[in-house]
C-alpha atoms as a PDB file:
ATOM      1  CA  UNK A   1      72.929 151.640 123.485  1.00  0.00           C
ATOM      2  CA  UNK A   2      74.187 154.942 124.897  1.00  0.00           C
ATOM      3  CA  UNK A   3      73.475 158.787 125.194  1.00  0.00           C
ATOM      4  CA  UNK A   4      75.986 160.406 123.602  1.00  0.00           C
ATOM      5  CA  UNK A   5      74.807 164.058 123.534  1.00  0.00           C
ATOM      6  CA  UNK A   6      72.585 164.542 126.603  1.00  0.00           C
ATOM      7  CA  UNK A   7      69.360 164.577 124.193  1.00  0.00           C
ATOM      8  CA  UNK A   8      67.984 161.065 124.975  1.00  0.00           C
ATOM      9  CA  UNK A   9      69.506 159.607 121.327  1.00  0.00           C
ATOM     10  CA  UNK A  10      70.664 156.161 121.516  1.00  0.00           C
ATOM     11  CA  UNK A  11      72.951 155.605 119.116  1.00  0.00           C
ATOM     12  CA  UNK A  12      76.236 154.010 119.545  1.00  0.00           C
ATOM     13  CA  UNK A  13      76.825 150.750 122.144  1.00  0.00           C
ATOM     14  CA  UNK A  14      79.768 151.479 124.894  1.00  0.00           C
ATOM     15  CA  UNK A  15      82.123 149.831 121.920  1.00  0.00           C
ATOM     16  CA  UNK A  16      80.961 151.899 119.299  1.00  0.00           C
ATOM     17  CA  UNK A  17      81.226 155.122 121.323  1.00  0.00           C
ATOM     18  CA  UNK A  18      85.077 153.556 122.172  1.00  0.00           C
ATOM     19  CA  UNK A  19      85.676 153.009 118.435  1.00  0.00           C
ATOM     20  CA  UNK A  20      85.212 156.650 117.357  1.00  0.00           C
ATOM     21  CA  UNK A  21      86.640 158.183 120.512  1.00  0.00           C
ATOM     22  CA  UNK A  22      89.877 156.549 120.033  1.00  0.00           C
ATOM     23  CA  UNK A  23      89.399 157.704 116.381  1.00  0.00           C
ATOM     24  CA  UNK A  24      89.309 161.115 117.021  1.00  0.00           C
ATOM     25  CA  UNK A  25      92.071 160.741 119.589  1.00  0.00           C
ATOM     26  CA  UNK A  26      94.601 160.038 117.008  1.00  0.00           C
ATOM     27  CA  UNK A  27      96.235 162.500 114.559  1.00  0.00           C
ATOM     28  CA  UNK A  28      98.516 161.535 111.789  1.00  0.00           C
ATOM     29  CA  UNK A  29     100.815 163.231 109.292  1.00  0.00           C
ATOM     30  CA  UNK A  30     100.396 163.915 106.204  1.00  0.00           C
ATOM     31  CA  UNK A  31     101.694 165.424 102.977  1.00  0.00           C
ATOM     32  CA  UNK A  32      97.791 166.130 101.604  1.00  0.00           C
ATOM     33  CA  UNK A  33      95.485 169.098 101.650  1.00  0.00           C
ATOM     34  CA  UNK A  34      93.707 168.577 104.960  1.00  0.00           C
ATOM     35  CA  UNK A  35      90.564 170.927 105.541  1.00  0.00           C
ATOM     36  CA  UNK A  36      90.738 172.027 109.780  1.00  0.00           C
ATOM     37  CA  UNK A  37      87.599 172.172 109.936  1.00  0.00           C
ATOM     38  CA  UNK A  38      86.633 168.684 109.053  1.00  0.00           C
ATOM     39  CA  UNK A  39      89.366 167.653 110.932  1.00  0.00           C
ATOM     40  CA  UNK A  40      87.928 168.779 114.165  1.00  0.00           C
ATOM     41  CA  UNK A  41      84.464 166.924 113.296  1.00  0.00           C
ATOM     42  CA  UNK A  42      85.542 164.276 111.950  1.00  0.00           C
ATOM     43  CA  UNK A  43      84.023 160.829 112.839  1.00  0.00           C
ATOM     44  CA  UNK A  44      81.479 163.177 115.193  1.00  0.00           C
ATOM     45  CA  UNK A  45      77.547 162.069 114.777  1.00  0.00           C
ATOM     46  CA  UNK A  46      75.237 164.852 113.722  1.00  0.00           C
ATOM     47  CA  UNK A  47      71.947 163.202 115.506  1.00  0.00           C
ATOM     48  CA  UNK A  48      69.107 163.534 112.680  1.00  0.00           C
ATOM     49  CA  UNK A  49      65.348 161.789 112.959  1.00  0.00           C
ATOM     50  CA  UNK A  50      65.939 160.910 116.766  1.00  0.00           C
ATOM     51  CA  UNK A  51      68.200 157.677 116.669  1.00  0.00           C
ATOM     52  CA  UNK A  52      69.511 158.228 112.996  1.00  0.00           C
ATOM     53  CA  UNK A  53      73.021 160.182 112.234  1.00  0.00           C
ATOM     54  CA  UNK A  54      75.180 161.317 109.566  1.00  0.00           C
ATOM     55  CA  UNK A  55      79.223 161.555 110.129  1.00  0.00           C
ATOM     56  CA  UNK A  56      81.587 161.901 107.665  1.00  0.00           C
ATOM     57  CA  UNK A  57      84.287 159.344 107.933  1.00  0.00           C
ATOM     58  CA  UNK A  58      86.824 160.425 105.560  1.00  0.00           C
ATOM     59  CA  UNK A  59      87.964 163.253 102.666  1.00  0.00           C
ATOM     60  CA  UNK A  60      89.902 164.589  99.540  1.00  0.00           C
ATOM     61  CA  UNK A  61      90.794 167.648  98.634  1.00  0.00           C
ATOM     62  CA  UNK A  62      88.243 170.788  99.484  1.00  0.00           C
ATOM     63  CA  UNK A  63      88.665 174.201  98.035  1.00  0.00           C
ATOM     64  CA  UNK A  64      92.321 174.517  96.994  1.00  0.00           C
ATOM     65  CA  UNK A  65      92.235 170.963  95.721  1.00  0.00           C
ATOM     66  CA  UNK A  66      88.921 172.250  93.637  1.00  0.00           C
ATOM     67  CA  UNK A  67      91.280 175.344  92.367  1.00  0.00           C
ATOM     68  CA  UNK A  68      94.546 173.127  92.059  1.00  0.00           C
ATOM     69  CA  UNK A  69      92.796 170.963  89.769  1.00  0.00           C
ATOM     70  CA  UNK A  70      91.222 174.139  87.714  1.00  0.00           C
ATOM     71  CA  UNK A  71      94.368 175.791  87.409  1.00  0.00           C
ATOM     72  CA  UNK A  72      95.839 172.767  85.580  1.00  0.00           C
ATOM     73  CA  UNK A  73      93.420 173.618  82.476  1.00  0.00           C
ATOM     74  CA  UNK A  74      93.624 177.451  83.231  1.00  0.00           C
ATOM     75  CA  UNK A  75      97.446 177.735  84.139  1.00  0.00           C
ATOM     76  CA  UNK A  76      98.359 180.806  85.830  1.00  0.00           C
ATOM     77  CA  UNK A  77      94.568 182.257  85.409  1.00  0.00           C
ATOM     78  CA  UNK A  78      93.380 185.066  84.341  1.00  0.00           C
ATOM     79  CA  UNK A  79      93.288 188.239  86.640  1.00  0.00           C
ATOM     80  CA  UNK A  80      89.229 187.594  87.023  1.00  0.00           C
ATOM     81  CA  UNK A  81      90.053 184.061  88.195  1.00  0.00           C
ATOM     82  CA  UNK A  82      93.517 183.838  90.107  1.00  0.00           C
ATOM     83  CA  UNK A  83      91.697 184.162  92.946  1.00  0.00           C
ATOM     84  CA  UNK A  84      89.791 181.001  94.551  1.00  0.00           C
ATOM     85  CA  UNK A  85      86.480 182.211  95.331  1.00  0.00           C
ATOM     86  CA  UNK A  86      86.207 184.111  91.748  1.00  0.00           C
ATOM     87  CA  UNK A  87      87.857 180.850  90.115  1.00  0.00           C
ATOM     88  CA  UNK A  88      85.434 178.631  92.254  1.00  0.00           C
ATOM     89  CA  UNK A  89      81.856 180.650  91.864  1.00  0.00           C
ATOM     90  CA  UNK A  90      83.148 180.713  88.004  1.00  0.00           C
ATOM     91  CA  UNK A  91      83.417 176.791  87.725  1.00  0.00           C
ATOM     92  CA  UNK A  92      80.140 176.741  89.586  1.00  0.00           C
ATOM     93  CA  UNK A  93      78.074 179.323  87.561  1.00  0.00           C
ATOM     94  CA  UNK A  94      79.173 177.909  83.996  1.00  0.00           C
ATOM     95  CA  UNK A  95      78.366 174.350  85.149  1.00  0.00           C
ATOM     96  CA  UNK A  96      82.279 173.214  84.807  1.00  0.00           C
ATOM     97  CA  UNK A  97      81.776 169.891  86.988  1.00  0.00           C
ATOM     98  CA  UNK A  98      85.421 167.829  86.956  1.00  0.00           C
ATOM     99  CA  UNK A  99      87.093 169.909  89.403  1.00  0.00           C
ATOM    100  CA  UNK A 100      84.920 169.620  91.622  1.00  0.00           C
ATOM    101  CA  UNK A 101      84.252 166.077  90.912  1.00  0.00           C
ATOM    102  CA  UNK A 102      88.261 165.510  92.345  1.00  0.00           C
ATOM    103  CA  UNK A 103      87.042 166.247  95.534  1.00  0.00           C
ATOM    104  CA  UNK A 104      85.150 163.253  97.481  1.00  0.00           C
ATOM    105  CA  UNK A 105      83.461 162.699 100.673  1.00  0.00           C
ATOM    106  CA  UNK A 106      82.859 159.523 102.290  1.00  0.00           C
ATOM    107  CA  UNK A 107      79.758 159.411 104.908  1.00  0.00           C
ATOM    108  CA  UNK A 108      78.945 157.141 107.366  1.00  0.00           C
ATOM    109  CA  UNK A 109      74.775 157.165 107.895  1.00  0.00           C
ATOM    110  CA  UNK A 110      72.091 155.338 110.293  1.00  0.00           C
ATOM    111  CA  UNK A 111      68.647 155.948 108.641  1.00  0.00           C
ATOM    112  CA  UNK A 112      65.139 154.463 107.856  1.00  0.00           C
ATOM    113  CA  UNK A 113      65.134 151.873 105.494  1.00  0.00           C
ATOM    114  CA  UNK A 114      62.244 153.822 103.733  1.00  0.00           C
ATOM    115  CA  UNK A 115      64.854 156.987 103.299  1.00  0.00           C
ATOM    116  CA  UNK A 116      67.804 154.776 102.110  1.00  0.00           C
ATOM    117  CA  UNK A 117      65.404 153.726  98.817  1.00  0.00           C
ATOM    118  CA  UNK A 118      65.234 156.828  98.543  1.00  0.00           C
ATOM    119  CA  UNK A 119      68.913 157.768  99.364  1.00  0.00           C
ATOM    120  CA  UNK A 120      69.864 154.964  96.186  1.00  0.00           C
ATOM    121  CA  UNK A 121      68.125 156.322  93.820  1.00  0.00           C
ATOM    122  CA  UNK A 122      71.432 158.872  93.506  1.00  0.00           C
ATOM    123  CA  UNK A 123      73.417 156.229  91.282  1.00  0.00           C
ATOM    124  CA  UNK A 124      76.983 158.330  91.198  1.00  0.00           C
ATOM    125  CA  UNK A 125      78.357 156.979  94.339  1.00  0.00           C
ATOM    126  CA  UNK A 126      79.655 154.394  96.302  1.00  0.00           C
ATOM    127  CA  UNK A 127      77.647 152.368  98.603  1.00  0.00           C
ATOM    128  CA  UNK A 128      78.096 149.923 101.511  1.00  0.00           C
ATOM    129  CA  UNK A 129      75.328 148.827 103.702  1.00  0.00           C
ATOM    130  CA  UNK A 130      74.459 146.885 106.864  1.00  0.00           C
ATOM    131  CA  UNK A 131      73.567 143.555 105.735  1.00  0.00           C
ATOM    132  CA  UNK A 132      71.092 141.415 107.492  1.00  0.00           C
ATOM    133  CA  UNK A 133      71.672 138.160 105.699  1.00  0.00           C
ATOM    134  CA  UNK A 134      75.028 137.849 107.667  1.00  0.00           C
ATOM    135  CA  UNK A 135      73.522 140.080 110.935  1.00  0.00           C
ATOM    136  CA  UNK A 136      70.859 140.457 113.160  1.00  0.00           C
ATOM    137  CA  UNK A 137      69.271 144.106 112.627  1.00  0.00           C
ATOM    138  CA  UNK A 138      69.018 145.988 115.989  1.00  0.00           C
ATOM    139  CA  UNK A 139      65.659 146.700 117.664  1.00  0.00           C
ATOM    140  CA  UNK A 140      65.517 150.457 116.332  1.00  0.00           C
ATOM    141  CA  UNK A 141      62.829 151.827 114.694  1.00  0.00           C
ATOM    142  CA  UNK A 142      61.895 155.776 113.446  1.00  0.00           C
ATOM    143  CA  UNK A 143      58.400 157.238 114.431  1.00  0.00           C
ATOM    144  CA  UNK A 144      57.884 160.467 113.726  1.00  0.00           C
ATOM    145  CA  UNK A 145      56.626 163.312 115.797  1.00  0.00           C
ATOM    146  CA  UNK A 146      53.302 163.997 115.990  1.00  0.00           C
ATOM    147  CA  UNK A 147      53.613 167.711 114.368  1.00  0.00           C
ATOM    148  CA  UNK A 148      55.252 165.679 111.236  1.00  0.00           C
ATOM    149  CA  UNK A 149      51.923 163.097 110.601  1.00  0.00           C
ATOM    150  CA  UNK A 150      50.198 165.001 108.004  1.00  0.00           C
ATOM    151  CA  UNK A 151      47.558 163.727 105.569  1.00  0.00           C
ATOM    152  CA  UNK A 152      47.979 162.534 101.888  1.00  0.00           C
ATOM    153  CA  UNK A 153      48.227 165.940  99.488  1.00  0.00           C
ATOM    154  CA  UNK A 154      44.927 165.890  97.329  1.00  0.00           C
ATOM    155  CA  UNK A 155      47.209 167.826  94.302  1.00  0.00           C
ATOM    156  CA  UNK A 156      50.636 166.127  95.170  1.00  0.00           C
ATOM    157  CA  UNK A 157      50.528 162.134  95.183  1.00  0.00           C
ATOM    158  CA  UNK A 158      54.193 162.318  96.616  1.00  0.00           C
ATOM    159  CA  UNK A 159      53.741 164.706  99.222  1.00  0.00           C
ATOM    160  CA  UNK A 160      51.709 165.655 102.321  1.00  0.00           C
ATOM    161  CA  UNK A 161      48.997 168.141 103.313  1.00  0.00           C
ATOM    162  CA  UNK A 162      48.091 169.551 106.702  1.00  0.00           C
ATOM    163  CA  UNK A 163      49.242 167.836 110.009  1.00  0.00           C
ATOM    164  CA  UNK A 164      46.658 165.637 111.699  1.00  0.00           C
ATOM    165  CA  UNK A 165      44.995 166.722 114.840  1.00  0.00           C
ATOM    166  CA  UNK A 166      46.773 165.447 118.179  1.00  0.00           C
ATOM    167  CA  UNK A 167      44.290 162.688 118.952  1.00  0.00           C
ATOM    168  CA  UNK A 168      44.486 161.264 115.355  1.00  0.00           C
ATOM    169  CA  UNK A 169      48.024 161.996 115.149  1.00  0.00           C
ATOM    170  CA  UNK A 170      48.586 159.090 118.424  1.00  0.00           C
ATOM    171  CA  UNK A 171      46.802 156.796 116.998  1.00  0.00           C
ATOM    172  CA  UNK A 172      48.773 156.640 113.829  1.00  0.00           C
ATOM    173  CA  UNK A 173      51.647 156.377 116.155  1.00  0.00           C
ATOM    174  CA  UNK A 174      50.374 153.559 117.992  1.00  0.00           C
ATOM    175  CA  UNK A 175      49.717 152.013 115.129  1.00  0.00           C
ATOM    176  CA  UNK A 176      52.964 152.016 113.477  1.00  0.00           C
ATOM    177  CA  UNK A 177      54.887 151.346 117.268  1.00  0.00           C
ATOM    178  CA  UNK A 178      52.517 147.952 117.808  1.00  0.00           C
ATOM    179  CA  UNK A 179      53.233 146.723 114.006  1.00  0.00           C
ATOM    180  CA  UNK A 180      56.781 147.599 114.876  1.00  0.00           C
ATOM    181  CA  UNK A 181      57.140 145.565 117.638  1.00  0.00           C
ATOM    182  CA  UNK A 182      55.059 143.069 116.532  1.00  0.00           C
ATOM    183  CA  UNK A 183      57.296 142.433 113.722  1.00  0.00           C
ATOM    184  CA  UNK A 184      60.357 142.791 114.970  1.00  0.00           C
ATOM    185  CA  UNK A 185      59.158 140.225 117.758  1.00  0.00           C
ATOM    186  CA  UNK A 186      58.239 137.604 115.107  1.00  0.00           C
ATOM    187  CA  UNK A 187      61.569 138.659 113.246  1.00  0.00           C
ATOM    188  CA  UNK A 188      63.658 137.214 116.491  1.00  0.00           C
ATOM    189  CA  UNK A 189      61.069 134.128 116.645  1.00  0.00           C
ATOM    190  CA  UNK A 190      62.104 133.337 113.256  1.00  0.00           C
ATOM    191  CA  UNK A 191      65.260 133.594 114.157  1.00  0.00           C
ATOM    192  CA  UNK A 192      64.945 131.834 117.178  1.00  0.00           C
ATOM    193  CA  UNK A 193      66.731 134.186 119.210  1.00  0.00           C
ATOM    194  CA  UNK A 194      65.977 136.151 122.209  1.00  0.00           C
ATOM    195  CA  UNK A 195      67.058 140.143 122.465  1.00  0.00           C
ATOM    196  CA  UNK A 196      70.322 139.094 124.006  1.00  0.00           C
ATOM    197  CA  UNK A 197      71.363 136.784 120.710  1.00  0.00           C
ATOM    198  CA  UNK A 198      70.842 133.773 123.098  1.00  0.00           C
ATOM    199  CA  UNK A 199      68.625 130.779 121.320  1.00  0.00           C
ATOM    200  CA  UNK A 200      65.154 129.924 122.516  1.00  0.00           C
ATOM    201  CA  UNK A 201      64.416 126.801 121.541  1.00  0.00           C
ATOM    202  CA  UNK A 202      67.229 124.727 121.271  1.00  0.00           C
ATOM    203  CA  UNK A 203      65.304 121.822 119.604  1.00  0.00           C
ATOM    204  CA  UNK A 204      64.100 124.030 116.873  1.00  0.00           C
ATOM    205  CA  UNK A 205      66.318 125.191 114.000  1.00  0.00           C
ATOM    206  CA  UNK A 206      66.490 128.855 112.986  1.00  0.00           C
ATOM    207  CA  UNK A 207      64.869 130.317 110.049  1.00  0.00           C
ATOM    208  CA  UNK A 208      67.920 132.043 107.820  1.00  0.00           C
ATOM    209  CA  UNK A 209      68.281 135.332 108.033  1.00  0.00           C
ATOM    210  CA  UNK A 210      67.937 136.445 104.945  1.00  0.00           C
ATOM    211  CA  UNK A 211      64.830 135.042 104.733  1.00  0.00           C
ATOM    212  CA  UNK A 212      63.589 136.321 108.678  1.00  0.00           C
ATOM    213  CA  UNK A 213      64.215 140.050 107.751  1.00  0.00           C
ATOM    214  CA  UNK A 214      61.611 139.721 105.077  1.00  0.00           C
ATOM    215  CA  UNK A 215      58.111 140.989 107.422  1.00  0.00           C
ATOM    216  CA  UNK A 216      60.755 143.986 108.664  1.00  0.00           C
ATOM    217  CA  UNK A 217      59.059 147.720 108.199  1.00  0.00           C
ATOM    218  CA  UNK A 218      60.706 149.995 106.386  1.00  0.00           C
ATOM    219  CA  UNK A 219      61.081 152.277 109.187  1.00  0.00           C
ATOM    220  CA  UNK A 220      63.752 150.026 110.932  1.00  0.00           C
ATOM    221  CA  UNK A 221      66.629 151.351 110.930  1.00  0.00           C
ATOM    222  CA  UNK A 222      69.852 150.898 108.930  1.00  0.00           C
ATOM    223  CA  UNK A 223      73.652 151.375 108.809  1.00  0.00           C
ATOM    224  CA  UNK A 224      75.627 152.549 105.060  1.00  0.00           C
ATOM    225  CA  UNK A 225      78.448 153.824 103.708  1.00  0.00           C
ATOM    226  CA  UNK A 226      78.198 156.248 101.252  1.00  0.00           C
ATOM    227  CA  UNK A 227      81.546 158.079  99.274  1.00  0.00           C
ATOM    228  CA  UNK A 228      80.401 160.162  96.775  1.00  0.00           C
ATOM    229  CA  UNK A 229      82.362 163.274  94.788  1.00  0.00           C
ATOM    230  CA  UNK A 230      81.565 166.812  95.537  1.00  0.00           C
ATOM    231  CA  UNK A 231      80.175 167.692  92.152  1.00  0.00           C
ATOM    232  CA  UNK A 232      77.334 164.301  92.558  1.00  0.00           C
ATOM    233  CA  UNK A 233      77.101 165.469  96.091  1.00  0.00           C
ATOM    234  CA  UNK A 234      75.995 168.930  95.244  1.00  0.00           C
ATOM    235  CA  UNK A 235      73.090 167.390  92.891  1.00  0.00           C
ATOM    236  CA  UNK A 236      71.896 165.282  95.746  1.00  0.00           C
ATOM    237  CA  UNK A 237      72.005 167.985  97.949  1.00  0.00           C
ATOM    238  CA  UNK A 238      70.015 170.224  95.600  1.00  0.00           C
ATOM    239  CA  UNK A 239      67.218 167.507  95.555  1.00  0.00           C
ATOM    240  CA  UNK A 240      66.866 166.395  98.975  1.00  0.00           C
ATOM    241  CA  UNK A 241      67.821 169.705 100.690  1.00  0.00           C
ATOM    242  CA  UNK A 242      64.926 171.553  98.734  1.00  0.00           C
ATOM    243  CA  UNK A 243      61.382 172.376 100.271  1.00  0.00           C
ATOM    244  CA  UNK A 244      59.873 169.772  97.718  1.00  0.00           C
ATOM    245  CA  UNK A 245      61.596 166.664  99.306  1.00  0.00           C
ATOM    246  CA  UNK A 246      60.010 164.148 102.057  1.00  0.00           C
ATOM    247  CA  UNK A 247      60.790 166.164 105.652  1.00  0.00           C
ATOM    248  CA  UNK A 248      62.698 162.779 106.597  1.00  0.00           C
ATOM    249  CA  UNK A 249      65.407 162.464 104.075  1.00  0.00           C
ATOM    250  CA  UNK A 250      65.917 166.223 103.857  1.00  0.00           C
ATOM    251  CA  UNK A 251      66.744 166.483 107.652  1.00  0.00           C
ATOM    252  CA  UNK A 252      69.305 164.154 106.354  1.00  0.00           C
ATOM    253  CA  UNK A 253      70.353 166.381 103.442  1.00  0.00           C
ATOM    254  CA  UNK A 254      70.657 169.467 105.961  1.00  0.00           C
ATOM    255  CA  UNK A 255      73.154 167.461 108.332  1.00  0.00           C
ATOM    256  CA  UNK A 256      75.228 166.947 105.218  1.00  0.00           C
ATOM    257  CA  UNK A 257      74.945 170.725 104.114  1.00  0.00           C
ATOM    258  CA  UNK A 258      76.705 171.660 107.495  1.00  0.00           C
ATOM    259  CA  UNK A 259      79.442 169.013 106.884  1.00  0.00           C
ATOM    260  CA  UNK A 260      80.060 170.596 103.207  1.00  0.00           C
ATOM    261  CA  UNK A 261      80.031 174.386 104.838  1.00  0.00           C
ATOM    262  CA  UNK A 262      82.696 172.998 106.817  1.00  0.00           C
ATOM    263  CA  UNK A 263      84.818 171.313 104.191  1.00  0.00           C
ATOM    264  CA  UNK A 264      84.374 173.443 101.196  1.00  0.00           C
ATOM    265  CA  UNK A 265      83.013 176.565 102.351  1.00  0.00           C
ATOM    266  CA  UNK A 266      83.573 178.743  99.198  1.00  0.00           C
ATOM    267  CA  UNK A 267      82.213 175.987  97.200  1.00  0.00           C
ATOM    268  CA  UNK A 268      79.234 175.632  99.531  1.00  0.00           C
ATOM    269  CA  UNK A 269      78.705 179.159  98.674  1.00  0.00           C
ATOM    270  CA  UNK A 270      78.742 178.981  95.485  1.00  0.00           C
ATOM    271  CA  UNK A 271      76.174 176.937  95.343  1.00  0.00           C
ATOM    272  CA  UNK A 272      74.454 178.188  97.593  1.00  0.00           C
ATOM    273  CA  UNK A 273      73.854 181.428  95.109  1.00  0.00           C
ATOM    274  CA  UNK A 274      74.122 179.356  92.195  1.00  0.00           C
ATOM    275  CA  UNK A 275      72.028 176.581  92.351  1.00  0.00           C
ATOM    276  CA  UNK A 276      70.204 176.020  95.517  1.00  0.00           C
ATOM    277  CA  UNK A 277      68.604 179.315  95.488  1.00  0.00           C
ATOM    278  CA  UNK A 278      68.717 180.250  91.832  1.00  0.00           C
ATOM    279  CA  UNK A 279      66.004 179.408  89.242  1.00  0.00           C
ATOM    280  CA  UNK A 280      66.170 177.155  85.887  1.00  0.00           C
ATOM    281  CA  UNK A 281      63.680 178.732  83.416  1.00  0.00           C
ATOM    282  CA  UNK A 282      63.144 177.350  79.570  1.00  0.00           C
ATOM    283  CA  UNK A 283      63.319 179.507  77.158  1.00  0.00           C
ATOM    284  CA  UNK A 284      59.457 180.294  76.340  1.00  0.00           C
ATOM    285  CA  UNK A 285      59.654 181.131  80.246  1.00  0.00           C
ATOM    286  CA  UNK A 286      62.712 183.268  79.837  1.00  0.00           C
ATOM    287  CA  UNK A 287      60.563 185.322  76.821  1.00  0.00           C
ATOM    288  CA  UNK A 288      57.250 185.532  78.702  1.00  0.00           C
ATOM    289  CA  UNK A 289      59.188 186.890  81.942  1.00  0.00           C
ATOM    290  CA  UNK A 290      60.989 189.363  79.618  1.00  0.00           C
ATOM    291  CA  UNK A 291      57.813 190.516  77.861  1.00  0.00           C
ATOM    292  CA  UNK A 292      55.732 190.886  81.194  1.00  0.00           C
ATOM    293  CA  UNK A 293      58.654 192.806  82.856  1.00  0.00           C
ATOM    294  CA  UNK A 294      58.330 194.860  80.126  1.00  0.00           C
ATOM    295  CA  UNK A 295      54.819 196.053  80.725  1.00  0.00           C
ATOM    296  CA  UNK A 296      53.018 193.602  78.129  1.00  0.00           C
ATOM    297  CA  UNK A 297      50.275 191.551  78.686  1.00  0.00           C
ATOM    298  CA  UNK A 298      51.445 188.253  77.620  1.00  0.00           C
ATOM    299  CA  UNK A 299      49.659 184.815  77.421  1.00  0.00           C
ATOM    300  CA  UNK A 300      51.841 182.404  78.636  1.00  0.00           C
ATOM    301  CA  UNK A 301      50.071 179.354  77.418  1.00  0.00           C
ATOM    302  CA  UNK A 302      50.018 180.700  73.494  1.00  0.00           C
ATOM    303  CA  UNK A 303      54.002 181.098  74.546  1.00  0.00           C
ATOM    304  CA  UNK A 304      53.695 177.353  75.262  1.00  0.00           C
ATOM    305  CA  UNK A 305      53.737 176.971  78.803  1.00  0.00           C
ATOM    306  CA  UNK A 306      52.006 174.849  80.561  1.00  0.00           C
ATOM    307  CA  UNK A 307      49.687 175.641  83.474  1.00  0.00           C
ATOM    308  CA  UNK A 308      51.743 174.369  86.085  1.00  0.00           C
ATOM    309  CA  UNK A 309      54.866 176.145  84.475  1.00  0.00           C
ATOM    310  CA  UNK A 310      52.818 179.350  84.638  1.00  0.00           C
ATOM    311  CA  UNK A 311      51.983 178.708  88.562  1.00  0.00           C
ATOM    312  CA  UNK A 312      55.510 178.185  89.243  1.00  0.00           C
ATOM    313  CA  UNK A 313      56.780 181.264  86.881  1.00  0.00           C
ATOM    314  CA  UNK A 314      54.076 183.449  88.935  1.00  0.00           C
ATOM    315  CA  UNK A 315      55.415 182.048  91.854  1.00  0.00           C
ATOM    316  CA  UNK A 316      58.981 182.619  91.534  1.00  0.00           C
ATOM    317  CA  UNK A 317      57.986 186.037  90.298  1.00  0.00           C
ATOM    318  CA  UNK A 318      54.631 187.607  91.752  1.00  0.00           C
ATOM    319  CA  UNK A 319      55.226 190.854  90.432  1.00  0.00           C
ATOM    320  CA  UNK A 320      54.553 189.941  86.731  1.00  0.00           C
ATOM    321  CA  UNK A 321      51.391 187.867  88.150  1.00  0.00           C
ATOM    322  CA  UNK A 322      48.950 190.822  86.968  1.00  0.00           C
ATOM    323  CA  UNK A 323      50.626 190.762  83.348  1.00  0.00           C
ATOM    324  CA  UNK A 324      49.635 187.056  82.597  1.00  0.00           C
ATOM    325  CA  UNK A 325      47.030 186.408  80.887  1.00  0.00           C
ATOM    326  CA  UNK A 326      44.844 183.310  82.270  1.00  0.00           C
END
C-alpha cells in the first residue's frame, strides 16, 4: 500500500494509484451536461476514518439537468421560477422529488464493515461490494482515536456518552488491535496462506473462503459501489450527516456533502436551508409553539405531546421554555 496524500493513509497499492491516475489523465467528449467541478475531482479519494475513502466515480445531470427536467412539467415557468435557484429551492421546499431523482451519483467507498450495515440499511440504491468468497480481504482494519472511545449513553442505547480517560481509552485499543490481528492471523491459517498469497502448508488443503472470513471483525475494512439518485442521496445525507448519527459513518456522510457542493451546488443549498437545518414539527407542536409565542402558558402534554417531544420542542426553541407548563 501507498501514501497518497502525505498524511500517513495507506490506501491504494502502486496499481491502484496507476489505475486512477491514468483515469484522471484522460478527457473525453461529450454531448451531456458535465458539472466542472466534478470533473476536476473526479476519481480523487477524500481520505475519511484513517485508511477509509469516498470518491465519486461517475455522474448525471446536476443543476440544469434538475431544472431541464422541471421545466418539462412547468414549460416556460413562471416569472417566480424561470430562474434555477428560485425553480430549484421551490422543488426542494414543496418536497417535489422526481427531478431531482434524474440526477444520479455513483460512489466508490472503502469503509468498516460495521458502517457498511449501516450504510445498507438506505434500500434506494445500487450496490456492489468487495466479495470475499471469490477474494482474500486485505489486512486493514479501523481503530479509532482515542478522543472518539466514549462510554455507552445511560439515556441513548444507540449512542455514546463522555470519552474515556487516556489510560482506559489504550486499553480498549489494545484490545480491539490484538483481537484484530489475532483474527485476521487465523483468517490466513484457514486459508492456508501467508501475507504474500503464497501457501503454507502444501500438504494441507485450504479452508474456502467463504467460510474463512466468518471469525473477521467488523471493523475490517471493505470496498463498494454505491449509485444512488440525488433525491435518495439527500435523505441519506440528512440521516447520517446529522449530530444524532454514529461519528464513524457521518465522517463518511460529510465527505459526500463536499462531493454534492461540488456537483449540485444550488441544490446542495437548498437543502441545506430546507432540510438539513430546518425543523419537522406535528401539528399539536405547531399549536403549542404558536400559543407559547403568543404569551400563553400552555401544557404541552394536555396538547398531546409527549415528554421527549416537549424536550426537543424546548430545545429547538428555548425562548418559549418558560411558557411550558411541566
Amino acid at each position: 500500500m501507498i501514501d497518497t496524500d502525505g498524511t500517513g493513509r495507506h490506501m491504494f497499492s502502486t496499481e491502484q494509484k496507476s489505475a486512477i491516475d491514468a483515469a484522471r489523465a484522460g478527457w473525453a467528449q461529450t454531448r451531456r451536461l458535465v458539472v466542472p467541478a466534478v470533473e476536476d475531482v473526479l476519481y480523487s479519494p477524500i481520505p475519511v476514518l484513517e485508511t477509509g475513502f469516498v470518491r465519486a466515480v461517475d455522474y448525471m445531470g446536476g443543476d440544469s439537468g434538475i431544472v431541464q427536467g422541471a421545466r418539462v412539467s412547468y414549460g416556460k415557468g413562471t416569472r417566480s421560477t424561470s430562474d434555477d435557484r428560485g425553480l430549484i429551492r421551490y422543488l426542494m421546499r414543496h418536497r417535489h422529488t422526481s427531478p431531482f431523482e434524474l440526477a444520479v451519483l455513483k460512489l466508490h467507498v472503502r469503509a468498516p464493515i460495521f458502517v457498511t450495515r449501516q450504510w445498507f440499511r438506505h434500500r434506494t440504491a445500487s450496490i456492489n461490494e468487495y466479495s470475499a468468497r471469490y477474494s482474500v480481504l486485505e489486512k486493514e482494519f479501523y481503530f479509532p482515536r482515542p478522543e472518539d472511545i466514549a462510554a455507552q449513553s445511560t439515556n441513548n442505547k444507540q449512542g455514546r456518552a463522555d470519552t474515556l480517560p487516556p489510560e482506559q481509552a489504550q486499553q480498549v485499543l489494545d484490545i480491539l488491535r490484538d483481537d484484530a490481528s489475532r483474527c485476521y492471523d487465523h483468517y490466513l491459517d484457514l486459508l492456508n496462506e501467508d501475507e504474500n498469497g503464497e501457501k503454507r502448508d502444501p500438504d494441507r488443503p485450504a479452508i474456502a473462503r467463504e467460510l474463512a472470513r466468518m471469525n473477521l471483525p467488523v471493523n475490517i475494512m471493505t470496498q463498494f459501489y454505491w449509485q444512488i439518485n440525488l433525491w435518495n442521496l439527500l435523505h441519506f445525507l440528512r440521516l447520517r450527516a446529522d449530530s444524532h448519527a454514529q461519528y464513524e459513518i457521518r465522517a463518511y456522510a460529510d465527505a459526500i456533502l463536499q462531493i454534492v457542493q461540488k456537483w449540485a451546488p444550488l441544490t446542495f443549498e437548498a437543502f441545506t436551508d430546507y432540510m438539513r437545518d430546518a425543523v419537522l414539527l406535528s401539528g399539536p407542536a405547531l399549536k403549542v409553539l404558536r400559543a407559547a409565542m403568543g404569551g400563553q402558558q400552555v401544557d404541552p402534554a394536555q396538547a398531546g405531546l409527549s415528554k421527549r417531544e416537549i424536550r426537543e420542542l424546548a430545545e429547538m426553541f428555548p425562548e418559549i421554555a418558560p411558557k411550558l407548563v411541566r
